[in-house]
PDB file of N, CA and C in Angstrom:
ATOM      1  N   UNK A   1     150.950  32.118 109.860  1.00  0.00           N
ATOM      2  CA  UNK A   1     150.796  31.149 110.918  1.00  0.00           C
ATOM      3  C   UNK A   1     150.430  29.811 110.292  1.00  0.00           C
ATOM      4  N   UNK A   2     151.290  28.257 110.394  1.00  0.00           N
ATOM      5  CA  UNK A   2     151.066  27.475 109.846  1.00  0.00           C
ATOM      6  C   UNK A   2     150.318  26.521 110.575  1.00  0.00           C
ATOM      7  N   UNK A   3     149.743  25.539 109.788  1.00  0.00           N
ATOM      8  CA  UNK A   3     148.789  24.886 110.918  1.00  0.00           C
ATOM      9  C   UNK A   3     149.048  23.960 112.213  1.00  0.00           C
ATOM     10  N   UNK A   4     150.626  24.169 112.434  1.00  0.00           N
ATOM     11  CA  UNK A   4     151.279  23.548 113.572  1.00  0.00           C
ATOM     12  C   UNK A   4     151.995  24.489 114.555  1.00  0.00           C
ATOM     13  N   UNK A   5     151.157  26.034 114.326  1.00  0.00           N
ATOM     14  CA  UNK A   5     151.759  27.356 115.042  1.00  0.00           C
ATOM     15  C   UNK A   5     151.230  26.757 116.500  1.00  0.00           C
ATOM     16  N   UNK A   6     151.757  26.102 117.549  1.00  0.00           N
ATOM     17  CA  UNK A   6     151.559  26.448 118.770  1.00  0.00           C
ATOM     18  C   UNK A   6     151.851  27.066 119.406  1.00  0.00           C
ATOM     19  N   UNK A   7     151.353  27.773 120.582  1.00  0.00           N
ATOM     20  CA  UNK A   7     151.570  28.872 121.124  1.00  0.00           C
ATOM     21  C   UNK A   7     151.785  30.142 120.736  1.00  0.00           C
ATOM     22  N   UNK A   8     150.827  30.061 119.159  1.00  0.00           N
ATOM     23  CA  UNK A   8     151.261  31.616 118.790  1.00  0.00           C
ATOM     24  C   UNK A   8     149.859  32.335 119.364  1.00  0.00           C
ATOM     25  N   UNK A   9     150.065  33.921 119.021  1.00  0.00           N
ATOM     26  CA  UNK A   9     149.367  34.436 119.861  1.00  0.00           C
ATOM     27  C   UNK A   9     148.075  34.484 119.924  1.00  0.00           C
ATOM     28  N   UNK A  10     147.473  34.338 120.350  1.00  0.00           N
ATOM     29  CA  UNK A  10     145.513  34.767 119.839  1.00  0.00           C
ATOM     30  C   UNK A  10     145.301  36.185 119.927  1.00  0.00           C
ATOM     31  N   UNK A  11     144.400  36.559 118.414  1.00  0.00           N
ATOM     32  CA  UNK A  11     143.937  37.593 117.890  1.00  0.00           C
ATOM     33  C   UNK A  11     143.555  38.505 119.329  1.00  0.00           C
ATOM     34  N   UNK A  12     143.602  39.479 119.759  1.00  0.00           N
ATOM     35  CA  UNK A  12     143.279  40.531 120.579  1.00  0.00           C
ATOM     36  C   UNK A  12     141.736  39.939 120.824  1.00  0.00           C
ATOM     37  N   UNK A  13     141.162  39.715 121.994  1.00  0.00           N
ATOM     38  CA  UNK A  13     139.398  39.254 122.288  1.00  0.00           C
ATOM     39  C   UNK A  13     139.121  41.386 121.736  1.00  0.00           C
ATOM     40  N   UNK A  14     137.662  41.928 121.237  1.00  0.00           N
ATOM     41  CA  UNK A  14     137.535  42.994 120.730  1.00  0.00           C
ATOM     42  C   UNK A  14     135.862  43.163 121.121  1.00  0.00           C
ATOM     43  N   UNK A  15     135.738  41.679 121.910  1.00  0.00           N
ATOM     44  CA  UNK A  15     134.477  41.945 122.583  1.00  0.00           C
ATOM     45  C   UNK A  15     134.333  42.035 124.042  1.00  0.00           C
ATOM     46  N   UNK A  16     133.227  43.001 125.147  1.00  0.00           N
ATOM     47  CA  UNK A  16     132.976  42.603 126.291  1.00  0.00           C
ATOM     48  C   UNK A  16     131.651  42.524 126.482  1.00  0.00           C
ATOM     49  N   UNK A  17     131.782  40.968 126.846  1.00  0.00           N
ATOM     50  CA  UNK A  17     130.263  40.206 126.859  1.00  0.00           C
ATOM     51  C   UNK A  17     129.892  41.044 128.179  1.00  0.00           C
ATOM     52  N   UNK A  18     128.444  40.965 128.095  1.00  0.00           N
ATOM     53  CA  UNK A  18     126.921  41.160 129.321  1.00  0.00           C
ATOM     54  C   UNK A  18     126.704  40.389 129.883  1.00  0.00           C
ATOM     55  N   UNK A  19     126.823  39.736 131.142  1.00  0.00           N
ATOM     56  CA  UNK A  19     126.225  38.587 130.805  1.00  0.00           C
ATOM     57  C   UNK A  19     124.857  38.324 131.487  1.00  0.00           C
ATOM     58  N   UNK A  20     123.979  37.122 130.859  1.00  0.00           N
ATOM     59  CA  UNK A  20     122.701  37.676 130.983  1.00  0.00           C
ATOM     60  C   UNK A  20     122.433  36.672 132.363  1.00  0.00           C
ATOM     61  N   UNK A  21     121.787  36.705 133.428  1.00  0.00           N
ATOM     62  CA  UNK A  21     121.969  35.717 134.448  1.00  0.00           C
ATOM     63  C   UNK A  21     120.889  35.919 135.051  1.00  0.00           C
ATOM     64  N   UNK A  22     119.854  36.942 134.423  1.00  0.00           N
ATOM     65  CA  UNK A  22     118.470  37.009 135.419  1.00  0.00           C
ATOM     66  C   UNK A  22     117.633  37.622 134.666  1.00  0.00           C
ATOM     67  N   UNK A  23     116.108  37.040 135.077  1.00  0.00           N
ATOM     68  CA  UNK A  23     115.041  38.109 134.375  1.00  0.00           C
ATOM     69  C   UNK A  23     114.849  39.133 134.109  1.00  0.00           C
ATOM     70  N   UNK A  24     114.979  39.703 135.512  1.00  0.00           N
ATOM     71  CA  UNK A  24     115.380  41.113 135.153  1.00  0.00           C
ATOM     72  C   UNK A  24     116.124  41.696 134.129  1.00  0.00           C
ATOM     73  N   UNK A  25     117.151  41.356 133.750  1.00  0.00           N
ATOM     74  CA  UNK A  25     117.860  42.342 132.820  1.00  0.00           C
ATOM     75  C   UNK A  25     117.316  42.326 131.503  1.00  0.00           C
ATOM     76  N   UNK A  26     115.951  41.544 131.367  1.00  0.00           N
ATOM     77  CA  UNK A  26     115.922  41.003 130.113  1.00  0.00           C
ATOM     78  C   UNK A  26     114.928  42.351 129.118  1.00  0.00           C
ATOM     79  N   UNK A  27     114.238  43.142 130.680  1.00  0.00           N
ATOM     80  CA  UNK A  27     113.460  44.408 130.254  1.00  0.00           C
ATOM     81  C   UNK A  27     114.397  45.309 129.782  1.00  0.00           C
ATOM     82  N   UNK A  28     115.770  45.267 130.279  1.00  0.00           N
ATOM     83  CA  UNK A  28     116.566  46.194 130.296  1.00  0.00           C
ATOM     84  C   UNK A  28     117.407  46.580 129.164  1.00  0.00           C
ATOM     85  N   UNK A  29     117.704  45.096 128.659  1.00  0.00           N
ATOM     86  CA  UNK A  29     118.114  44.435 127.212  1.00  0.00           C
ATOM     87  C   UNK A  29     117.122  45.297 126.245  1.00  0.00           C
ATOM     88  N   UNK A  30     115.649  44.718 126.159  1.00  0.00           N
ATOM     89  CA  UNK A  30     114.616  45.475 125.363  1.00  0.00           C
ATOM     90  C   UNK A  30     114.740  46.403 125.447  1.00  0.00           C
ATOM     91  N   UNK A  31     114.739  47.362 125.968  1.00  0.00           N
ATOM     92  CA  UNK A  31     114.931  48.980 126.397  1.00  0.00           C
ATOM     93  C   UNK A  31     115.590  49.339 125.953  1.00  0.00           C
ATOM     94  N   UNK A  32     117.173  48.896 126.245  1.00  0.00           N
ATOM     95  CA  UNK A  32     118.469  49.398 125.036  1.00  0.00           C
ATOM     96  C   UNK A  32     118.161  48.959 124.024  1.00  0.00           C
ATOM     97  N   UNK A  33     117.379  47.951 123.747  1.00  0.00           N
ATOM     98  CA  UNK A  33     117.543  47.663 122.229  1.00  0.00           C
ATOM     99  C   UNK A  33     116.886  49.070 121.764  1.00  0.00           C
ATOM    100  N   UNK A  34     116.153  50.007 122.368  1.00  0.00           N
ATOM    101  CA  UNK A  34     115.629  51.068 121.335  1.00  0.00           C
ATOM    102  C   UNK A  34     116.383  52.128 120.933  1.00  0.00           C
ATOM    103  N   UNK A  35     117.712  51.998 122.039  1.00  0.00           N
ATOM    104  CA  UNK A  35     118.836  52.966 121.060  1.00  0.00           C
ATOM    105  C   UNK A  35     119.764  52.651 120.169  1.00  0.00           C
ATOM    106  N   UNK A  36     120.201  51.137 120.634  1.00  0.00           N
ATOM    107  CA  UNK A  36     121.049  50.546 119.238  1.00  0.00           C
ATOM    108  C   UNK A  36     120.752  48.826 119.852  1.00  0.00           C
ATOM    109  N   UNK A  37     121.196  48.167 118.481  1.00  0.00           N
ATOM    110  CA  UNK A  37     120.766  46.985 118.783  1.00  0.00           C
ATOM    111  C   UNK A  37     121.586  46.022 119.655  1.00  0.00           C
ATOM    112  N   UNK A  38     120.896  44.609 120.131  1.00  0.00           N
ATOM    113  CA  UNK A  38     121.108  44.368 121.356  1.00  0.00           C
ATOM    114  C   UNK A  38     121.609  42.593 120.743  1.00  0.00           C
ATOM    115  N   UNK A  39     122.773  41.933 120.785  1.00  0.00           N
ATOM    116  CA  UNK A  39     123.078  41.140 119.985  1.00  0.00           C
ATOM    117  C   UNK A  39     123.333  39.260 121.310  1.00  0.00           C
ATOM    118  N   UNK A  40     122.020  38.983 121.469  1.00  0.00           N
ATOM    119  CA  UNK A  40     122.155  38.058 122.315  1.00  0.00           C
ATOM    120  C   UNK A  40     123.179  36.426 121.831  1.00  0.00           C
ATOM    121  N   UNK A  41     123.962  36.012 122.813  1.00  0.00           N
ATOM    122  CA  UNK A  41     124.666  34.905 122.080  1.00  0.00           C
ATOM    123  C   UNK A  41     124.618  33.857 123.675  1.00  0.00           C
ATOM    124  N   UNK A  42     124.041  32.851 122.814  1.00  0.00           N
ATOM    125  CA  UNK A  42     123.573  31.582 123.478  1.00  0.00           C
ATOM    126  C   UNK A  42     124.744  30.220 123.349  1.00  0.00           C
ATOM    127  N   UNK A  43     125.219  30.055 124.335  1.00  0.00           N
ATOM    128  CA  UNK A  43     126.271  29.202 124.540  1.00  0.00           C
ATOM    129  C   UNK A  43     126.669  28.167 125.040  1.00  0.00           C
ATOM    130  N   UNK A  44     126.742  26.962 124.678  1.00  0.00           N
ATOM    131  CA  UNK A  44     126.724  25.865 125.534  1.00  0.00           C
ATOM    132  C   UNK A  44     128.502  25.496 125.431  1.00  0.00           C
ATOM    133  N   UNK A  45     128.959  25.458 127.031  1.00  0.00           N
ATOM    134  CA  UNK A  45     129.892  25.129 127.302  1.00  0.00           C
ATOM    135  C   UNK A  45     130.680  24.008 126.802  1.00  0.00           C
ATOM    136  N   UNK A  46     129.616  22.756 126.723  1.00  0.00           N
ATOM    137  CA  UNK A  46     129.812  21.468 126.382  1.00  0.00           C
ATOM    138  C   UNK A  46     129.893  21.191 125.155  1.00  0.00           C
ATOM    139  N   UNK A  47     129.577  22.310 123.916  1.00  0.00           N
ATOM    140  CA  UNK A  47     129.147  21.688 122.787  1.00  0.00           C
ATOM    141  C   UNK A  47     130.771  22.598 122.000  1.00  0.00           C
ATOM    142  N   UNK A  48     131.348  21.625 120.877  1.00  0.00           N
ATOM    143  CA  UNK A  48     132.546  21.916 120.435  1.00  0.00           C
ATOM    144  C   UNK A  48     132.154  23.102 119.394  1.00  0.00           C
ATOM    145  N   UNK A  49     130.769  22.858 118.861  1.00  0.00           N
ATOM    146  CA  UNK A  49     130.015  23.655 117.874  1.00  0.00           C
ATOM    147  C   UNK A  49     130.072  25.105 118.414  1.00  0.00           C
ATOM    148  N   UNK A  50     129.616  25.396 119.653  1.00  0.00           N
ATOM    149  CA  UNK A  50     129.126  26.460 120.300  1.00  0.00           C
ATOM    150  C   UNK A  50     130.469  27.279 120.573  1.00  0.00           C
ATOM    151  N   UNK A  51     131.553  26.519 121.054  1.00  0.00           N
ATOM    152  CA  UNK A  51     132.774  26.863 121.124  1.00  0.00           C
ATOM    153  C   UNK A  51     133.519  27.825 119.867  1.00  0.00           C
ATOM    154  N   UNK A  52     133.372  27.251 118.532  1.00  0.00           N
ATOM    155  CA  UNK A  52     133.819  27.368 117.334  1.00  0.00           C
ATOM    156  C   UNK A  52     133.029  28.733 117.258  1.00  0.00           C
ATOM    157  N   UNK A  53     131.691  28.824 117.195  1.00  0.00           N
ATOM    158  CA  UNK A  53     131.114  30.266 116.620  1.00  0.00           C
ATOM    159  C   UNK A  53     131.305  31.265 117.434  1.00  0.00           C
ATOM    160  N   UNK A  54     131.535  30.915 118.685  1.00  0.00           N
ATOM    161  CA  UNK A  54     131.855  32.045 119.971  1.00  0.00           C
ATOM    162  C   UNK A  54     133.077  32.393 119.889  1.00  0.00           C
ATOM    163  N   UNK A  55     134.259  31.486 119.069  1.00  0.00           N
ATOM    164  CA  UNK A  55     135.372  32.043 118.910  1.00  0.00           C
ATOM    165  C   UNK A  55     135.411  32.790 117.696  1.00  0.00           C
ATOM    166  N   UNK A  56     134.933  32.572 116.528  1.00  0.00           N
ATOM    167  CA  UNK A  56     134.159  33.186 115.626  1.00  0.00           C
ATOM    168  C   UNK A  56     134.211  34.555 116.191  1.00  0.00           C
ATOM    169  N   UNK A  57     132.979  34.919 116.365  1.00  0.00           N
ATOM    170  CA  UNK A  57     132.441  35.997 116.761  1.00  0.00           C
ATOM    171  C   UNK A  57     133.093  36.810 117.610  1.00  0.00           C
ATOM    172  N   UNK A  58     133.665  36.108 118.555  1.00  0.00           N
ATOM    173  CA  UNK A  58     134.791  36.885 119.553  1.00  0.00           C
ATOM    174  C   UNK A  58     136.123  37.725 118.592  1.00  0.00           C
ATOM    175  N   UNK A  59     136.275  36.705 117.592  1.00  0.00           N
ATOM    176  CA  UNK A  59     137.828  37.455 117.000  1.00  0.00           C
ATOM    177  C   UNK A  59     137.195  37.801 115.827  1.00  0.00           C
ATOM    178  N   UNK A  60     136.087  37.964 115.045  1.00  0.00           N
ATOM    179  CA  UNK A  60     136.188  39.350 114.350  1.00  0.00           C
ATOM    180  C   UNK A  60     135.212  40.271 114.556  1.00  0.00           C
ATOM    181  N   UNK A  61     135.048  40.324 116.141  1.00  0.00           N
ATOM    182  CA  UNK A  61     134.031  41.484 116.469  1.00  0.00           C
ATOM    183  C   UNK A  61     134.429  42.649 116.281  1.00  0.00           C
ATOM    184  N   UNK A  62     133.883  43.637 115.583  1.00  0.00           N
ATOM    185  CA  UNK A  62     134.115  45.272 115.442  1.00  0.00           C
ATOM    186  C   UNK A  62     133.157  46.099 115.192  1.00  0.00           C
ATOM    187  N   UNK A  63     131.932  45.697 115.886  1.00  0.00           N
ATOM    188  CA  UNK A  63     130.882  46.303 116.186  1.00  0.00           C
ATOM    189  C   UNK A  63     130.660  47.068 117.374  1.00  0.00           C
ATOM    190  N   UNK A  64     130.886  48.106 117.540  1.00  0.00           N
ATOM    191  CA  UNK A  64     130.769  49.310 118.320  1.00  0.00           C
ATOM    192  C   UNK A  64     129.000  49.515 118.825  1.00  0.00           C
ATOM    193  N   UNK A  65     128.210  49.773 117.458  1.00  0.00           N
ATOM    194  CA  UNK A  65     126.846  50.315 118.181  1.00  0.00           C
ATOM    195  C   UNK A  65     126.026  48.865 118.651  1.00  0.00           C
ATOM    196  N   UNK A  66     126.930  47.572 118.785  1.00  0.00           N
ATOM    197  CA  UNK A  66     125.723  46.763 119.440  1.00  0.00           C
ATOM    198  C   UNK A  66     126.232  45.832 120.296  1.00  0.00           C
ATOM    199  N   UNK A  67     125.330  45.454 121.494  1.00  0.00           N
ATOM    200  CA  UNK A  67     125.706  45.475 122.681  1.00  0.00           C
ATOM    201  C   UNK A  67     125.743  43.840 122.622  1.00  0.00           C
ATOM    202  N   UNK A  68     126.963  43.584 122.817  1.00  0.00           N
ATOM    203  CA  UNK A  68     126.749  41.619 122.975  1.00  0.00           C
ATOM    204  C   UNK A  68     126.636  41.192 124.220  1.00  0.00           C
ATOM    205  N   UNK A  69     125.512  40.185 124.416  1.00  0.00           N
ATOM    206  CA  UNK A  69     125.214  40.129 125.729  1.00  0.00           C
ATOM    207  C   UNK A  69     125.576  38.126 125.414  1.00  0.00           C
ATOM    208  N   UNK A  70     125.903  37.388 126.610  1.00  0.00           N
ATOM    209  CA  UNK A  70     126.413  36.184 126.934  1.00  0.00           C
ATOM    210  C   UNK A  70     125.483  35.651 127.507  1.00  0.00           C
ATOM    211  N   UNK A  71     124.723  34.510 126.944  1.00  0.00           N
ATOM    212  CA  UNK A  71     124.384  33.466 128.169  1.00  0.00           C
ATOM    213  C   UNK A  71     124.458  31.904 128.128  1.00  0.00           C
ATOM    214  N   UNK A  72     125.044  31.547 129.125  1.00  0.00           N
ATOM    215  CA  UNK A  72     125.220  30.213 129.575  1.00  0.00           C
ATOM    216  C   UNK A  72     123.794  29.353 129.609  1.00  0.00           C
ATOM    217  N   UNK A  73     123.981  28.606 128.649  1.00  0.00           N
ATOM    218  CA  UNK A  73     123.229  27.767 128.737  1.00  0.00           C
ATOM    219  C   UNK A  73     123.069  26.532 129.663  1.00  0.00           C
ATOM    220  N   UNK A  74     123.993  26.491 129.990  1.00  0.00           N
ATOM    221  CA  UNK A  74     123.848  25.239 131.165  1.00  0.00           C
ATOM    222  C   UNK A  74     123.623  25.587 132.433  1.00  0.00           C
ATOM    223  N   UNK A  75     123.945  26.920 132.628  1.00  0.00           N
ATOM    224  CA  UNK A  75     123.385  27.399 134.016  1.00  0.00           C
ATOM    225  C   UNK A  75     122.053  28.361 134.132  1.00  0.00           C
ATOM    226  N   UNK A  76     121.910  28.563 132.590  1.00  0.00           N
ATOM    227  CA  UNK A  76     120.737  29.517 132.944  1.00  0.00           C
ATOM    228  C   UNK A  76     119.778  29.249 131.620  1.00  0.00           C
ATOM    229  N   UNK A  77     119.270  27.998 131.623  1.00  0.00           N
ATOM    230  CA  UNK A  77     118.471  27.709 130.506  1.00  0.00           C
ATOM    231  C   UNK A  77     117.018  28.267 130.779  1.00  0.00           C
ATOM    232  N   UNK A  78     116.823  28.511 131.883  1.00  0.00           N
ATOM    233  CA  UNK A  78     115.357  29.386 131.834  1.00  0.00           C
ATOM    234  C   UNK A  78     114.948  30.437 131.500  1.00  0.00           C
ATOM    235  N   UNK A  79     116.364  31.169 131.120  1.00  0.00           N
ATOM    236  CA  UNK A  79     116.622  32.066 130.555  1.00  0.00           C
ATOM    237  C   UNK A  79     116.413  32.152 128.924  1.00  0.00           C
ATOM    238  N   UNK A  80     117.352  31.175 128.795  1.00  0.00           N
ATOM    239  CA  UNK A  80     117.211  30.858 127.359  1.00  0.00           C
ATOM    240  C   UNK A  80     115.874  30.482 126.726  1.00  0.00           C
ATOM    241  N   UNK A  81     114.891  29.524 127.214  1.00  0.00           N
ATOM    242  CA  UNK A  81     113.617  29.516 127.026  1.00  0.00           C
ATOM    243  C   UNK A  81     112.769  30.974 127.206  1.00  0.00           C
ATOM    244  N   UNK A  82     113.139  31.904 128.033  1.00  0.00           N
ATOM    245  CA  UNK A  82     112.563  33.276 127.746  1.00  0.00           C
ATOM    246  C   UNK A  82     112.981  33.966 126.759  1.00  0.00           C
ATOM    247  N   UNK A  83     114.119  33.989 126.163  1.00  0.00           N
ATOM    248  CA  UNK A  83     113.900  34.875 124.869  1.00  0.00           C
ATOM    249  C   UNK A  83     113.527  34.130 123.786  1.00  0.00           C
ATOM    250  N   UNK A  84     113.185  32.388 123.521  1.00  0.00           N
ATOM    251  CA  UNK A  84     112.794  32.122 122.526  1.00  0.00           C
ATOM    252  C   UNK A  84     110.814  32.280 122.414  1.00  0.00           C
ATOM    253  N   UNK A  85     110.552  32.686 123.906  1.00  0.00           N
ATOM    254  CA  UNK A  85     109.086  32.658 124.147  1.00  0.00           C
ATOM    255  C   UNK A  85     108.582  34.139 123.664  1.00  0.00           C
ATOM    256  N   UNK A  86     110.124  35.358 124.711  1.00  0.00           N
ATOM    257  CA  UNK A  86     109.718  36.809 124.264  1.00  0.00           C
ATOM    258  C   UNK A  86     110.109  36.711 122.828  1.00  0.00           C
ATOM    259  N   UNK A  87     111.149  36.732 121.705  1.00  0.00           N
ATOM    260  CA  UNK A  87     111.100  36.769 120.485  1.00  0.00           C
ATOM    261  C   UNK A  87     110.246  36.027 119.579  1.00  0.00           C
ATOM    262  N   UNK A  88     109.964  35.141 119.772  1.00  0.00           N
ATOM    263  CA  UNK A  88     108.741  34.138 118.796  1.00  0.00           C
ATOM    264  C   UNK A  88     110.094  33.411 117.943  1.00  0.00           C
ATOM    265  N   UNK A  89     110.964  32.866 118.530  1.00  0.00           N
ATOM    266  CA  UNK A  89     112.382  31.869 118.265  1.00  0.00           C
ATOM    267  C   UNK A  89     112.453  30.725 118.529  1.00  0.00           C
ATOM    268  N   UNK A  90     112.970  29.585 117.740  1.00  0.00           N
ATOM    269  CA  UNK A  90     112.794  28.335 118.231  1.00  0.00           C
ATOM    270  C   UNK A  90     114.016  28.544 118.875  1.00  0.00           C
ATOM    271  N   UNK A  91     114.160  27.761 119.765  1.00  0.00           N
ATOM    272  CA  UNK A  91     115.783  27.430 120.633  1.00  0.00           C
ATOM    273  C   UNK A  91     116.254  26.568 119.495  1.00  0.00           C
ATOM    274  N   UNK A  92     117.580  27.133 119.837  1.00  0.00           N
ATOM    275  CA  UNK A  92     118.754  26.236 119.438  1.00  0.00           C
ATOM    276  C   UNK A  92     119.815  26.538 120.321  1.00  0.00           C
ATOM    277  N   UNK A  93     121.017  25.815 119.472  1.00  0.00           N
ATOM    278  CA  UNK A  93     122.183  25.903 120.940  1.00  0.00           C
ATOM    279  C   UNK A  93     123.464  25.802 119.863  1.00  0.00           C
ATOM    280  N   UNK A  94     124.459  26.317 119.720  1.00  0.00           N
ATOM    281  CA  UNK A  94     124.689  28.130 119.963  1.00  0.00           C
ATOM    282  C   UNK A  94     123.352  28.753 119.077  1.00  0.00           C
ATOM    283  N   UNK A  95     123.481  29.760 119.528  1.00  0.00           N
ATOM    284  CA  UNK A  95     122.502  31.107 119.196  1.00  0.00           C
ATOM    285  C   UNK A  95     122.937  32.272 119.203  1.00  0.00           C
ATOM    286  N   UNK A  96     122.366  33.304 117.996  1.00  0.00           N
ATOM    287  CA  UNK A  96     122.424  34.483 117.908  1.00  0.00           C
ATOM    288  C   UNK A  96     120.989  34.449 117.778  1.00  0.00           C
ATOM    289  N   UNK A  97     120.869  35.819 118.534  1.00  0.00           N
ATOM    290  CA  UNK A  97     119.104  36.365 118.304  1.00  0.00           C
ATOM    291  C   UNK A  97     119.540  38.461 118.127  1.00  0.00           C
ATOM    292  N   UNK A  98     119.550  38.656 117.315  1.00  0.00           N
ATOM    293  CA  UNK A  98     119.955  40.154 117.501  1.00  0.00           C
ATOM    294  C   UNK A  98     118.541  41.031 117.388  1.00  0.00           C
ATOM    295  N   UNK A  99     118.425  41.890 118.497  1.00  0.00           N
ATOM    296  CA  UNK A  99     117.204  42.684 118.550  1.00  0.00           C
ATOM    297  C   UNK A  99     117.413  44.197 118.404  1.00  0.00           C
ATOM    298  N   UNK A 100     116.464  44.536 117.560  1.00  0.00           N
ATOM    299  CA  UNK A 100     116.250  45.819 117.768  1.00  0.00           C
ATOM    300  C   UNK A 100     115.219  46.422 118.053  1.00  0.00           C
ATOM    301  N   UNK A 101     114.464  47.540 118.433  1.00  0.00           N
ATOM    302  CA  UNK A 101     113.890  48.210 118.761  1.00  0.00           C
ATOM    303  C   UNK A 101     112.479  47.607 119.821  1.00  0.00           C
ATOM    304  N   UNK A 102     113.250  46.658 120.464  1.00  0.00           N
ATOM    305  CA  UNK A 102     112.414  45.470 121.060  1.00  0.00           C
ATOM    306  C   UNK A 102     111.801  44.352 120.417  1.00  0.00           C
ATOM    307  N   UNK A 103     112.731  44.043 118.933  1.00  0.00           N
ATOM    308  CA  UNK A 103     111.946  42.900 118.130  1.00  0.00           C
ATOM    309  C   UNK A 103     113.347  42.155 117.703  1.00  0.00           C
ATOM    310  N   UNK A 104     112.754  40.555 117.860  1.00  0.00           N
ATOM    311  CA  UNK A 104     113.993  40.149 116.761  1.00  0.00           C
ATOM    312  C   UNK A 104     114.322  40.580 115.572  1.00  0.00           C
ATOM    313  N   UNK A 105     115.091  40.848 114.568  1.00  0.00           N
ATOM    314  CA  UNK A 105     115.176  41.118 113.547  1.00  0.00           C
ATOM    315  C   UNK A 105     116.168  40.357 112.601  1.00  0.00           C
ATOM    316  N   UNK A 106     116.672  39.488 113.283  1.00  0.00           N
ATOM    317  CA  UNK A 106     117.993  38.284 112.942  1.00  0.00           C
ATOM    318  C   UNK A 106     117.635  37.214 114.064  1.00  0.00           C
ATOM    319  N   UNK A 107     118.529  35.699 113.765  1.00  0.00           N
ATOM    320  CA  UNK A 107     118.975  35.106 114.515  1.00  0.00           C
ATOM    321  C   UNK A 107     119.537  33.831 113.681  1.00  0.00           C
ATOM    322  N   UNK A 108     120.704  33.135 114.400  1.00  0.00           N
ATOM    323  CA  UNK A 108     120.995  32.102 113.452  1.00  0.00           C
ATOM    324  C   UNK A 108     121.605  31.379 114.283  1.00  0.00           C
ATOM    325  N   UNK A 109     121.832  29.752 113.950  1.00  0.00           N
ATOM    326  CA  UNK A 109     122.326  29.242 114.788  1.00  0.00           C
ATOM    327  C   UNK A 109     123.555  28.415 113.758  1.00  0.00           C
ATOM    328  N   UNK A 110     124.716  27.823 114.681  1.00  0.00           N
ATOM    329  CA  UNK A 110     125.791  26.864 114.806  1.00  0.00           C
ATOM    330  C   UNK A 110     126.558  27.627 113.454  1.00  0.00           C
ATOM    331  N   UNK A 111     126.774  26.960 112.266  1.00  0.00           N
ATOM    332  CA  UNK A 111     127.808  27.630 111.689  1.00  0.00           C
ATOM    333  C   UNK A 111     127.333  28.665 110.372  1.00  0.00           C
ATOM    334  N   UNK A 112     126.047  28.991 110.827  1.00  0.00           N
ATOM    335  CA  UNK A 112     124.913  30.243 110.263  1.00  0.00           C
ATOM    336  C   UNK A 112     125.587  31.297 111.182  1.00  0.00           C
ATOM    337  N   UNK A 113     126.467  31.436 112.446  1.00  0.00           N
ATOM    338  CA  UNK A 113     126.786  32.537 113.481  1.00  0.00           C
ATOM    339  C   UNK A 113     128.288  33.171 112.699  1.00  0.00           C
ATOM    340  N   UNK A 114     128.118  34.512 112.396  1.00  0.00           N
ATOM    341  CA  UNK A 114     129.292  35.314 112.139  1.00  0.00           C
ATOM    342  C   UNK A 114     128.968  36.650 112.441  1.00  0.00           C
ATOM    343  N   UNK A 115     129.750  37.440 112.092  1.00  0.00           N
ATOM    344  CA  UNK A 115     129.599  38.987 113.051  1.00  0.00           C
ATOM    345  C   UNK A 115     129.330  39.485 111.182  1.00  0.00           C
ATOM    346  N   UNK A 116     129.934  38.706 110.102  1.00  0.00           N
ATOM    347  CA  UNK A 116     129.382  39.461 108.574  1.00  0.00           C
ATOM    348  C   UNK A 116     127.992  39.404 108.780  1.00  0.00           C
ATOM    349  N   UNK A 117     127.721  38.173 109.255  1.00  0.00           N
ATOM    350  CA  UNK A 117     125.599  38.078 108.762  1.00  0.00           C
ATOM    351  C   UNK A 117     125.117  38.832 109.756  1.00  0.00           C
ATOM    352  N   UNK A 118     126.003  39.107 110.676  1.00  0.00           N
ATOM    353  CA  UNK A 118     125.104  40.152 111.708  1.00  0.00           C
ATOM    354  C   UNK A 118     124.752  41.733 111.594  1.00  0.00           C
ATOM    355  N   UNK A 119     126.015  42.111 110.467  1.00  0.00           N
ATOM    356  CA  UNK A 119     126.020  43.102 110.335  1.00  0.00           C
ATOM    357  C   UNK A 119     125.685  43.372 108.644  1.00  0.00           C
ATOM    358  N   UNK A 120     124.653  42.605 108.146  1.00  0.00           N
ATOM    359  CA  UNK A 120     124.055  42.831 106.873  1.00  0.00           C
ATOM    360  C   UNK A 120     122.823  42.220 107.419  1.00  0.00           C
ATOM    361  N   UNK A 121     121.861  42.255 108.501  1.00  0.00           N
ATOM    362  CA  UNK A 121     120.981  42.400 109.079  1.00  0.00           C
ATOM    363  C   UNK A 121     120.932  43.943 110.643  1.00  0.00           C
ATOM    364  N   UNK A 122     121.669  44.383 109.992  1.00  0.00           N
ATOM    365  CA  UNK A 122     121.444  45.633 111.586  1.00  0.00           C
ATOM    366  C   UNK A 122     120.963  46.721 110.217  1.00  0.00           C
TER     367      UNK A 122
END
């Protein structure tokens, strides 16, 4: 594919996002995290950055035991301020925070986000 391939095809998507849209689910998130880990991704619509690692991550996802969960940052930033309060995380915007057993154990932001560094931290 050369760098003037338009309209060729895009890679198969190999992820189905969670998406996170309320407090509630956030006990629920922790909870699964104690059977396999729980891989939160923080997304701002607006930002070209956030775009790039989410496409990233979308086309070489092949992680089976961990659960990728989605949240919109522009509609649900109160959200986003709760897992940087429950993990002990500074915000940033894009974000990975990957948890396990109810603890952060990773997180990285903008072009620190790939599904390799995620999976030489699980």
């Amino acid at each position: 594919m050369g760098l003037f391939s338009f309209g060729a095809s895009k890679k198969e998507q190999n992820i189905n996002w969670v998406k996170f849209t309320n407090e509630e689910q956030l006990k629920e998130f922790i909870q699964e995290s104690n059977e396999h880990p729980v891989m939160f991704f923080k997304h701002s619509i607006r930002c070209s950055i956030s775009s790039m690692a989410m496409n990233r991550v979308e086309s070489d996802w092949d992680l089976e035991d961990v659960t990728p969960v989605y949240l919109d940052l522009i509609n649900f930033r109160n959200l986003s301020n709760l897992l940087a309060e429950t993990f002990e995380v500074e915000h940033q915007s894009p974000q990975v925070i990957l948890v396990k057993d109810g603890k952060s154990i990773y997180n990285a932001s903008h072009n620190q986000i790939s599904v390799a560094s995620i999976k030489m931290n699980l």
